[in-house]
C-alpha atoms as a PDB file:
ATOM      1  CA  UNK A   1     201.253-331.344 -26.373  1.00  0.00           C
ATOM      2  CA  UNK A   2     205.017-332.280 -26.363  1.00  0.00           C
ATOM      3  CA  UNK A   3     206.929-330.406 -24.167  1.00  0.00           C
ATOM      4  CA  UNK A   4     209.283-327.821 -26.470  1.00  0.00           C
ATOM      5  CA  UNK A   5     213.757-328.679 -25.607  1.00  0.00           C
ATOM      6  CA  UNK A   6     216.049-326.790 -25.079  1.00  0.00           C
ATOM      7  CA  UNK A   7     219.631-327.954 -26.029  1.00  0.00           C
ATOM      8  CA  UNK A   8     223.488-326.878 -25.129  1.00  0.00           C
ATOM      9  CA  UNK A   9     225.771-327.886 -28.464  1.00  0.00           C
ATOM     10  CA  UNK A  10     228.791-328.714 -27.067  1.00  0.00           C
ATOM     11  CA  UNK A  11     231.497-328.799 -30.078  1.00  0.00           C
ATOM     12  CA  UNK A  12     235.392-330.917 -29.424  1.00  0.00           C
ATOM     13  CA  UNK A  13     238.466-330.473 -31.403  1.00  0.00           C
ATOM     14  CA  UNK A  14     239.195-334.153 -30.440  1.00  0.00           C
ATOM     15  CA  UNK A  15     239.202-333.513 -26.353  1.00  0.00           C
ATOM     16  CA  UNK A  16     238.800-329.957 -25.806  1.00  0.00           C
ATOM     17  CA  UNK A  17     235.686-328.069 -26.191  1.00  0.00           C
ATOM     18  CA  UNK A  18     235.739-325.292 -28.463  1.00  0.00           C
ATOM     19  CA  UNK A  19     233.587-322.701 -29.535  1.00  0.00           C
ATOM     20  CA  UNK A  20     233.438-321.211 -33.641  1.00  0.00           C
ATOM     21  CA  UNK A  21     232.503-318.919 -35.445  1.00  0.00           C
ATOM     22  CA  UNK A  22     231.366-319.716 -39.053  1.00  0.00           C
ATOM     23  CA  UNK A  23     232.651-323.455 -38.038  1.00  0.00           C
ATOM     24  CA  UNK A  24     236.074-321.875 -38.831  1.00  0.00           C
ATOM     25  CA  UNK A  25     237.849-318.912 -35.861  1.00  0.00           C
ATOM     26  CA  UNK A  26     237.959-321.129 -33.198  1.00  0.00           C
ATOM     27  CA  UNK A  27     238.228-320.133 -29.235  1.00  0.00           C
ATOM     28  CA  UNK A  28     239.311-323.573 -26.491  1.00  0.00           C
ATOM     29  CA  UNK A  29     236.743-323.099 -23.806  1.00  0.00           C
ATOM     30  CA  UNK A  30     238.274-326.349 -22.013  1.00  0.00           C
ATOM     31  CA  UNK A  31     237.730-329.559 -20.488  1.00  0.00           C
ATOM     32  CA  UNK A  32     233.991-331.686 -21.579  1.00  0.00           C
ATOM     33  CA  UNK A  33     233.320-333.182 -18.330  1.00  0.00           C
ATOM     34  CA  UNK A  34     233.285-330.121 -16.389  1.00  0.00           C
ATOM     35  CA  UNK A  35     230.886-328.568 -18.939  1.00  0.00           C
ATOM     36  CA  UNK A  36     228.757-331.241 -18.869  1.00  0.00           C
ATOM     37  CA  UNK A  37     229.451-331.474 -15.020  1.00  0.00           C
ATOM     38  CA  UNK A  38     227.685-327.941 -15.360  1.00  0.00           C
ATOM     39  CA  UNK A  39     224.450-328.646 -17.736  1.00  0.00           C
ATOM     40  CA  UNK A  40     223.644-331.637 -15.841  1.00  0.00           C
ATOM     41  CA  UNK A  41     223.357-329.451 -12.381  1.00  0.00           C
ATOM     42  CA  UNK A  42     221.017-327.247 -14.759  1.00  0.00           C
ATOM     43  CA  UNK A  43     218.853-330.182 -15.541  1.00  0.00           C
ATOM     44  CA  UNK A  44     218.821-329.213 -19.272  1.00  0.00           C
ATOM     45  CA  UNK A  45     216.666-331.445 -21.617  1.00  0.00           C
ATOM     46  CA  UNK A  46     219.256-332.603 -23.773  1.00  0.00           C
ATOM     47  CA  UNK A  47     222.833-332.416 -25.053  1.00  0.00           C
ATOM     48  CA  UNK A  48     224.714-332.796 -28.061  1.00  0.00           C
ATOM     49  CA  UNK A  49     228.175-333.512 -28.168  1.00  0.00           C
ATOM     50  CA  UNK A  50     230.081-333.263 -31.466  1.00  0.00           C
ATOM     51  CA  UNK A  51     233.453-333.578 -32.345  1.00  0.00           C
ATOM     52  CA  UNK A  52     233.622-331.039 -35.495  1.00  0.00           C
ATOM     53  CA  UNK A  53     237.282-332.300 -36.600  1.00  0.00           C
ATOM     54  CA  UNK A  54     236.561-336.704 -36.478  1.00  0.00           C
ATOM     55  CA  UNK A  55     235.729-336.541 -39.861  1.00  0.00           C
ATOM     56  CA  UNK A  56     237.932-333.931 -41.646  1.00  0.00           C
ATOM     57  CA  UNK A  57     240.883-336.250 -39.915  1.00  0.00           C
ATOM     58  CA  UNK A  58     239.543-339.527 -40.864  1.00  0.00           C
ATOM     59  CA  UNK A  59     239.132-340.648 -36.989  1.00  0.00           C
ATOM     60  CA  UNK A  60     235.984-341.716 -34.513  1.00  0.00           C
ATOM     61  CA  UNK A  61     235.132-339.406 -31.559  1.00  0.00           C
ATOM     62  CA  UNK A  62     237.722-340.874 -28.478  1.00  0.00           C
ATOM     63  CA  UNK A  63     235.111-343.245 -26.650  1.00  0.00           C
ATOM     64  CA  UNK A  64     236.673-342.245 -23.222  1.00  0.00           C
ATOM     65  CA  UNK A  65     235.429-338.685 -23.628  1.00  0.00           C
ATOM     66  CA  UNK A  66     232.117-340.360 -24.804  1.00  0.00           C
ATOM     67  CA  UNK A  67     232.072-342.192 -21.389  1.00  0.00           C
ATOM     68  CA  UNK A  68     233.118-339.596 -19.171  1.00  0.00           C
ATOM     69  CA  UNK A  69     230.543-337.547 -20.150  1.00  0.00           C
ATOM     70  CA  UNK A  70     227.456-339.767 -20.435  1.00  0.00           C
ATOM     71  CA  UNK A  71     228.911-340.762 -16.934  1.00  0.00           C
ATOM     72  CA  UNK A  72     228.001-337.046 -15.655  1.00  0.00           C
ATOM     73  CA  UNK A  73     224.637-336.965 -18.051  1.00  0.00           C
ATOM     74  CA  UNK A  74     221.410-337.852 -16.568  1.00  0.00           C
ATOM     75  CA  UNK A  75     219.596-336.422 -19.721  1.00  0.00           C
ATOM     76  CA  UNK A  76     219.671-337.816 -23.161  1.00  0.00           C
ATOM     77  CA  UNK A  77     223.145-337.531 -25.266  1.00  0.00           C
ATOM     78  CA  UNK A  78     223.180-337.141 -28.518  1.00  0.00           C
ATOM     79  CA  UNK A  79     226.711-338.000 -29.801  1.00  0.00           C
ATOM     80  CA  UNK A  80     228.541-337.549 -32.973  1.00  0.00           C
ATOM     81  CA  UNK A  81     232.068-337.397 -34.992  1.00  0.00           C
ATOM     82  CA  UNK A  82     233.157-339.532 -37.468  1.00  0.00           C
ATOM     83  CA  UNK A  83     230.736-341.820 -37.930  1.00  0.00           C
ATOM     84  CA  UNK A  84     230.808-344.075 -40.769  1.00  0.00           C
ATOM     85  CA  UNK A  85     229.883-347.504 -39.975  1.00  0.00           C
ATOM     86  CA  UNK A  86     227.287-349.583 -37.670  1.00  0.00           C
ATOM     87  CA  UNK A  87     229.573-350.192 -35.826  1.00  0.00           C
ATOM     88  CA  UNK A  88     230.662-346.883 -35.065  1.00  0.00           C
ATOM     89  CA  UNK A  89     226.963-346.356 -34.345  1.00  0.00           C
ATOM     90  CA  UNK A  90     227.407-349.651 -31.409  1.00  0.00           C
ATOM     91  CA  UNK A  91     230.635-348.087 -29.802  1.00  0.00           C
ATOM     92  CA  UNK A  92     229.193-344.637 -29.392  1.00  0.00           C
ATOM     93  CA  UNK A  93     225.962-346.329 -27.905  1.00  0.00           C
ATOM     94  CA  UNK A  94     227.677-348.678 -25.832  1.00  0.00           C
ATOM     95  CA  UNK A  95     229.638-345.903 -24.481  1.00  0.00           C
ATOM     96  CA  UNK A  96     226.691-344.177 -23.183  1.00  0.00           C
ATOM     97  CA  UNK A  97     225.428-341.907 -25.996  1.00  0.00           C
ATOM     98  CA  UNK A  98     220.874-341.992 -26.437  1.00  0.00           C
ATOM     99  CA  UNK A  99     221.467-341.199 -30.488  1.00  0.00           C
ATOM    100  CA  UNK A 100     223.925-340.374 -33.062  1.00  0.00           C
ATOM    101  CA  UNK A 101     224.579-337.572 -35.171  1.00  0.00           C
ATOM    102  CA  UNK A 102     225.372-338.047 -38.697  1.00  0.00           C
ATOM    103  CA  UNK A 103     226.806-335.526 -41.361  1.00  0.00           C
ATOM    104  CA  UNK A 104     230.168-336.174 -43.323  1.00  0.00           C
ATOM    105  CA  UNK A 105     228.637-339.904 -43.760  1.00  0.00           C
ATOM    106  CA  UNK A 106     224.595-339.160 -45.012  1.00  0.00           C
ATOM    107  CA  UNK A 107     226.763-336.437 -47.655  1.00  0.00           C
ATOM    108  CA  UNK A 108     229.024-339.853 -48.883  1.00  0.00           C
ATOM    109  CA  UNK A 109     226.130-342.038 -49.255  1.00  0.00           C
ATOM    110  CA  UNK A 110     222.560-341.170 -47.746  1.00  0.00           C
ATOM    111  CA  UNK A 111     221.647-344.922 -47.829  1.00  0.00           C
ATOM    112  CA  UNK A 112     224.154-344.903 -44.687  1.00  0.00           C
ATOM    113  CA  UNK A 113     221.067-343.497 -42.979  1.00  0.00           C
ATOM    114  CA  UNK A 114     218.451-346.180 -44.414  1.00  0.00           C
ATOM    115  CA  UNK A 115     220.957-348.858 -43.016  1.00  0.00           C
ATOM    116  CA  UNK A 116     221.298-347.128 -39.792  1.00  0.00           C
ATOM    117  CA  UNK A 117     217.581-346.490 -38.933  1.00  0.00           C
ATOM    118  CA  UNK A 118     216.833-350.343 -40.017  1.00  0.00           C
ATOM    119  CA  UNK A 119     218.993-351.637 -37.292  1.00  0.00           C
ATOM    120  CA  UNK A 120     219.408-348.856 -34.629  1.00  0.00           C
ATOM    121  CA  UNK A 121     215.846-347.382 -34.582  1.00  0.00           C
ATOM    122  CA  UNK A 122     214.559-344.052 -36.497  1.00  0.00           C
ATOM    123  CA  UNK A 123     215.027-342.535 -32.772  1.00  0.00           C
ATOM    124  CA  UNK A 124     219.059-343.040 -32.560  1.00  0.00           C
ATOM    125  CA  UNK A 125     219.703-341.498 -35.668  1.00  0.00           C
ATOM    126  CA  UNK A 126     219.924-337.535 -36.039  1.00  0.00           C
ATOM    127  CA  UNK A 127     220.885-336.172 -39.708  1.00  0.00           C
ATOM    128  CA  UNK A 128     223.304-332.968 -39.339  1.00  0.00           C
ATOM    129  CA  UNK A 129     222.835-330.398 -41.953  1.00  0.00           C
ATOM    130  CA  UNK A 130     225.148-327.602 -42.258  1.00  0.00           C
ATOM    131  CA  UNK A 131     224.058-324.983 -44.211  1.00  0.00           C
ATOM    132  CA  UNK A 132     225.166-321.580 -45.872  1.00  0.00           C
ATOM    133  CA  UNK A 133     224.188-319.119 -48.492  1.00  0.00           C
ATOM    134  CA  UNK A 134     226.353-319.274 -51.646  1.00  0.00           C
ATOM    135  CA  UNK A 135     227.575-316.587 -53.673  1.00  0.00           C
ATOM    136  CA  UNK A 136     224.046-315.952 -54.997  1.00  0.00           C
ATOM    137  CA  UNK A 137     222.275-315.885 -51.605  1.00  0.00           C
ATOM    138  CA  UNK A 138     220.616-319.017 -51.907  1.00  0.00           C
ATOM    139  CA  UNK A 139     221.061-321.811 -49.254  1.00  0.00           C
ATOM    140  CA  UNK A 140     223.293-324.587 -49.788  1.00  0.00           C
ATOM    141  CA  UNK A 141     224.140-328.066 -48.364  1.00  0.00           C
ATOM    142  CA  UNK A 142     228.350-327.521 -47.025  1.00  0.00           C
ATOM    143  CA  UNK A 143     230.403-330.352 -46.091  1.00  0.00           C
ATOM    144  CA  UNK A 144     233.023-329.640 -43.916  1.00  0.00           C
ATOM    145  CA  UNK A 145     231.663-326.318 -43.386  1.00  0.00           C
ATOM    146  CA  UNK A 146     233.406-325.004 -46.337  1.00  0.00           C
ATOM    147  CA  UNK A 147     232.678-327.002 -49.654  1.00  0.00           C
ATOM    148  CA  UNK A 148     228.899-326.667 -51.285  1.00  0.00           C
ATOM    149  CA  UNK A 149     227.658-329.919 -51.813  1.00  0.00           C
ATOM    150  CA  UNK A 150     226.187-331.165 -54.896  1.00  0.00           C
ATOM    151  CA  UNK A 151     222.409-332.663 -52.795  1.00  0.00           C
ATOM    152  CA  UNK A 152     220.207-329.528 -52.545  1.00  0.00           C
ATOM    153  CA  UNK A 153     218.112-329.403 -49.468  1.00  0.00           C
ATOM    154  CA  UNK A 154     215.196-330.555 -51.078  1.00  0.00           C
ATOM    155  CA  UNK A 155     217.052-333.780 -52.696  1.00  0.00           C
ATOM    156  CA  UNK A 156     218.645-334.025 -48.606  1.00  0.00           C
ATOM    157  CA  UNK A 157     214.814-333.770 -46.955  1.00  0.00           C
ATOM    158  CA  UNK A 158     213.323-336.344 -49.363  1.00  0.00           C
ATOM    159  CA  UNK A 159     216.192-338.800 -48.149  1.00  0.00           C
ATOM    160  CA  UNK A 160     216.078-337.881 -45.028  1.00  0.00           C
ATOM    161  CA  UNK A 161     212.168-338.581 -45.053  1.00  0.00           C
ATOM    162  CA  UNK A 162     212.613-341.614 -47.285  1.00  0.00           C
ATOM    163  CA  UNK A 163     215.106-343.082 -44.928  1.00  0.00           C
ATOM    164  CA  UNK A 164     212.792-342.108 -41.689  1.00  0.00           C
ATOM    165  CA  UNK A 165     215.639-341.006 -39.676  1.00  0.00           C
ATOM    166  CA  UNK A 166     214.384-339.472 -36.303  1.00  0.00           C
ATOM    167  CA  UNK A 167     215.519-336.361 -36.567  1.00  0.00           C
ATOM    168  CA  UNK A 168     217.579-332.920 -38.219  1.00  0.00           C
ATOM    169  CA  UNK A 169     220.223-330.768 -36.617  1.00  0.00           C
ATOM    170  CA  UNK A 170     220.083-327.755 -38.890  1.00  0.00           C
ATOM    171  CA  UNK A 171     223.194-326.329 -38.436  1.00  0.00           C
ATOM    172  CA  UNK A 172     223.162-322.550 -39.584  1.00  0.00           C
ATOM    173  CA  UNK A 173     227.106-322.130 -40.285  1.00  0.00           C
ATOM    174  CA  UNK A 174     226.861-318.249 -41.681  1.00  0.00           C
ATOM    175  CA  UNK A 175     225.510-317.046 -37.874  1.00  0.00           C
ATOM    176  CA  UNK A 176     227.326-319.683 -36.232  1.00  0.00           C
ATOM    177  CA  UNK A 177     229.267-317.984 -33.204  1.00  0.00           C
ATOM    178  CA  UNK A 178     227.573-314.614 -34.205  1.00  0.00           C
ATOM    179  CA  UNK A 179     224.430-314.685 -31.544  1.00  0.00           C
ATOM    180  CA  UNK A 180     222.459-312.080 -34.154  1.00  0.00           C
ATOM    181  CA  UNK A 181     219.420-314.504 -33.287  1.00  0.00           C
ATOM    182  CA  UNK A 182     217.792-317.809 -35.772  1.00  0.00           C
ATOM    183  CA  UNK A 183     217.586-316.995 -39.327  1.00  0.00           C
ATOM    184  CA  UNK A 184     213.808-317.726 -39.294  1.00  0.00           C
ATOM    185  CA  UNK A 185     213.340-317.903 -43.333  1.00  0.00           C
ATOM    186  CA  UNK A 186     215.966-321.023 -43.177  1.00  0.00           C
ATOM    187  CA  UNK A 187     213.672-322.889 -40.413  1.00  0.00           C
ATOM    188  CA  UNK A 188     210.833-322.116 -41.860  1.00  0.00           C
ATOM    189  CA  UNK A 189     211.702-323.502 -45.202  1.00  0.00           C
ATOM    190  CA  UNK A 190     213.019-326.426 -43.674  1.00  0.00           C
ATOM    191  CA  UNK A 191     210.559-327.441 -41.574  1.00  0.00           C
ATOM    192  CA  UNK A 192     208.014-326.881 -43.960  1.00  0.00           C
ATOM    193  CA  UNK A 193     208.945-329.543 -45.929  1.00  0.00           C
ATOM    194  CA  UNK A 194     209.517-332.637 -43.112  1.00  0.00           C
ATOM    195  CA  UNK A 195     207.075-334.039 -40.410  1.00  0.00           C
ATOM    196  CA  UNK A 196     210.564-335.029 -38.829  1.00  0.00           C
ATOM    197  CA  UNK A 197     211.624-332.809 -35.813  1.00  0.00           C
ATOM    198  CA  UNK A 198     213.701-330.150 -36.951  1.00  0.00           C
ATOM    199  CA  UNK A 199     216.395-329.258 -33.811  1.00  0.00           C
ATOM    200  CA  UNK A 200     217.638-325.853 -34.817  1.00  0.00           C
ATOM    201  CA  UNK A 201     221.299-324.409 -34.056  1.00  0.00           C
ATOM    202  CA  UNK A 202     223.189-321.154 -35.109  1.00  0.00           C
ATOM    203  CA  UNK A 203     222.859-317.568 -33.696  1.00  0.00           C
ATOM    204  CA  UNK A 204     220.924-317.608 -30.754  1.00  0.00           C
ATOM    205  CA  UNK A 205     221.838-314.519 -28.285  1.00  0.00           C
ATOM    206  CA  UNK A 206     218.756-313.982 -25.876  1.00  0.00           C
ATOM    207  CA  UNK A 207     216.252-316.161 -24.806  1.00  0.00           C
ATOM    208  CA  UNK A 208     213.784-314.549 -26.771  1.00  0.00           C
ATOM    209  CA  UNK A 209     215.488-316.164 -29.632  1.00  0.00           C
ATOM    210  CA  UNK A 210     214.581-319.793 -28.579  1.00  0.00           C
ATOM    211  CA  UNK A 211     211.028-318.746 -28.624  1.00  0.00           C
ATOM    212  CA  UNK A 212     211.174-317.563 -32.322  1.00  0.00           C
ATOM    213  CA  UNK A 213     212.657-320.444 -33.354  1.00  0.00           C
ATOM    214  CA  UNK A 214     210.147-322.958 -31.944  1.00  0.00           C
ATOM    215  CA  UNK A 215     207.423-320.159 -33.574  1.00  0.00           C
ATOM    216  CA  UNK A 216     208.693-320.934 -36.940  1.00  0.00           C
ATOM    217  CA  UNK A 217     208.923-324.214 -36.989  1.00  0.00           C
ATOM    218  CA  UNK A 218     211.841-326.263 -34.592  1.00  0.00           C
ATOM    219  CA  UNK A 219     210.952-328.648 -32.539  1.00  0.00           C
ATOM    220  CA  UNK A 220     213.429-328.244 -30.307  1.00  0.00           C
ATOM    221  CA  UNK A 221     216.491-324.711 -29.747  1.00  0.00           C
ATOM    222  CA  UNK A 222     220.204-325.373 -29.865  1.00  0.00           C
ATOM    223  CA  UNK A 223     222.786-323.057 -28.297  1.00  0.00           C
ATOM    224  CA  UNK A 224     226.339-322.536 -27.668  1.00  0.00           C
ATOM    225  CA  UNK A 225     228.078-319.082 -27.742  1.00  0.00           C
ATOM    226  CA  UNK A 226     224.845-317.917 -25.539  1.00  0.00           C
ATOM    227  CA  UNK A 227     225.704-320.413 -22.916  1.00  0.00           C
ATOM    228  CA  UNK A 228     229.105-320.356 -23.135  1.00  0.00           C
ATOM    229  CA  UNK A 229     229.582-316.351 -23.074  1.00  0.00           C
ATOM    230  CA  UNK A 230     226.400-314.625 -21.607  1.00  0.00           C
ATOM    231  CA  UNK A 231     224.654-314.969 -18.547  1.00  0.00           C
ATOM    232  CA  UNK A 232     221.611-316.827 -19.750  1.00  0.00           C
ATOM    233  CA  UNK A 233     220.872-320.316 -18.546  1.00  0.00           C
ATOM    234  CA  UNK A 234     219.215-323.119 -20.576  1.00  0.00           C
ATOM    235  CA  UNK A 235     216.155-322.409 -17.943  1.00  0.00           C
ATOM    236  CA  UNK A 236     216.266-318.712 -18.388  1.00  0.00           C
ATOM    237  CA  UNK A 237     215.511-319.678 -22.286  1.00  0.00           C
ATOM    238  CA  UNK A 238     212.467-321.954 -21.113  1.00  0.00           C
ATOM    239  CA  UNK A 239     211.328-319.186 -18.762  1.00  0.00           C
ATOM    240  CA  UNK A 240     211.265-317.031 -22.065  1.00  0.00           C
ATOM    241  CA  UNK A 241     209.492-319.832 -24.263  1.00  0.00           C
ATOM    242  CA  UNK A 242     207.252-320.716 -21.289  1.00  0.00           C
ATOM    243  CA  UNK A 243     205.891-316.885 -21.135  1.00  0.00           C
ATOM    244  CA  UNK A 244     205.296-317.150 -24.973  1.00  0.00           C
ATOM    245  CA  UNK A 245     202.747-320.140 -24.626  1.00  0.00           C
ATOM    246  CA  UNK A 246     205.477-322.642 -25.587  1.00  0.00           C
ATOM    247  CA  UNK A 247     205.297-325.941 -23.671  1.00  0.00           C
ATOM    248  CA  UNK A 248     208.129-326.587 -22.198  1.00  0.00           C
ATOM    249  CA  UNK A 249     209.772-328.623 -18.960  1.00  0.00           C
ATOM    250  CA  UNK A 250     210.868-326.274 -15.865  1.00  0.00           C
ATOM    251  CA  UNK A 251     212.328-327.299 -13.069  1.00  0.00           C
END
């Protein structure tokens, strides 16, 4: 059985890391390299690095930052900002990123995705959903974090599937920042309706938390706040899962 991952979700306003809540209050937590300086003496299983104002501003991710911190990575990056081209998709590889994130971009034209997989790989490309409830309390696709997108989630999964991209960040933006722990009826419905690994992010506050969200369906736990503000480890979250029956890799 594959081994469960646990994830730090590093967000950048361009070359600081920051942490949000909702995607919008914002708090500078400082400088990427030492943070990743800090997961990679942790040994985590992965990391995602996002840059949550590239394409609001119309700009790539800066490359250097890309670099610098795939230099101090010996664990798979996942890397995204901004993306909107192939050839964004080359520069962020060649600068030491494992996959790519896309959001802003699959939104614009999902057939990005279809192009992407055919000459990258179905395991370089990660689709980034954000999602919120609307005014009715039903979940919606947001761009931008604030404007509800006309692609339900069901229309997004089918392309998603069609386009075999390798995997989903579901990005939870209404408990984003809050650490109230995974809304489990949004993974659940998600996952239920892919074969695609699911990589879920938004609320986590305890390590029990990463253990529910495998339970309903992730195949692998994002986390932020709850690294960035508590004193749980990514390996006190695996400890958790591990006592729960969840595979996982401990070091």
């Amino acid at each position: 059985m594959l081994c469960k991952r646990v994830i730090p979700l590093v967000l950048l306003d361009g070359y600081s890391v920051l942490k949000t809540i909702e995607f919008n209050v914002r708090r500078n937590l400082g400088n990427p390299i030492t943070i990743a300086k800090i997961y990679n003496s942790r040994k985590v299983d992965e990391l995602i690095l996002l840059d949550i104002d590239a394409s609001k501003e119309k700009r790539g991710i800066d490359l250097q930052t890309v670099t610098a911190v795939a230099t101090e990575c010996f664990m798979p990056l996942t890397v995204g900002g901004g993306i909107r081209t192939c050839d964004d998709i080359s520069s962020i590889l060649e600068a030491g990123a494992d996959k790519v994130s896309i959001n802003s971009s699959f939104l614009e034209n999902p057939e990005f995705i279809n192009t992407a997989v055919q000459v990258f790989g179905s395991q370089c490309i990660v689709v980034s959903l954000d999602i919120k409830k609307d005014e009715k309390g039903e979940y919606q696709i947001f761009s931008h974090a604030g404007v509800k997108h006309e692609l339900s989630i069901i229309e997004a999964i089918d392309k998603i599937r069609e386009y075999k991209a390798g995997e989903i960040l579901l990005n939870d933006v209404d408990l984003d920042g809050k650490m109230t722990g995974y809304d489990i009826d949004l993974i659940k419905l998600v996952s239920s309706k892919i074969n695609i690994p699911v990589i879920v992010a938004g609320g986590a506050s305890k390590p029990e938390d990463f253990a529910e969200g495998i339970n309903a369906g992730g195949a692998a736990v994002a986390g932020a706040s709850i690294f960035h503000f508590t004193s749980f480890t990514p390996n006190d979250c695996k400890e958790s899962m591990n006592k729960a029956g969840i595979p996982v890799r401990i070091l």
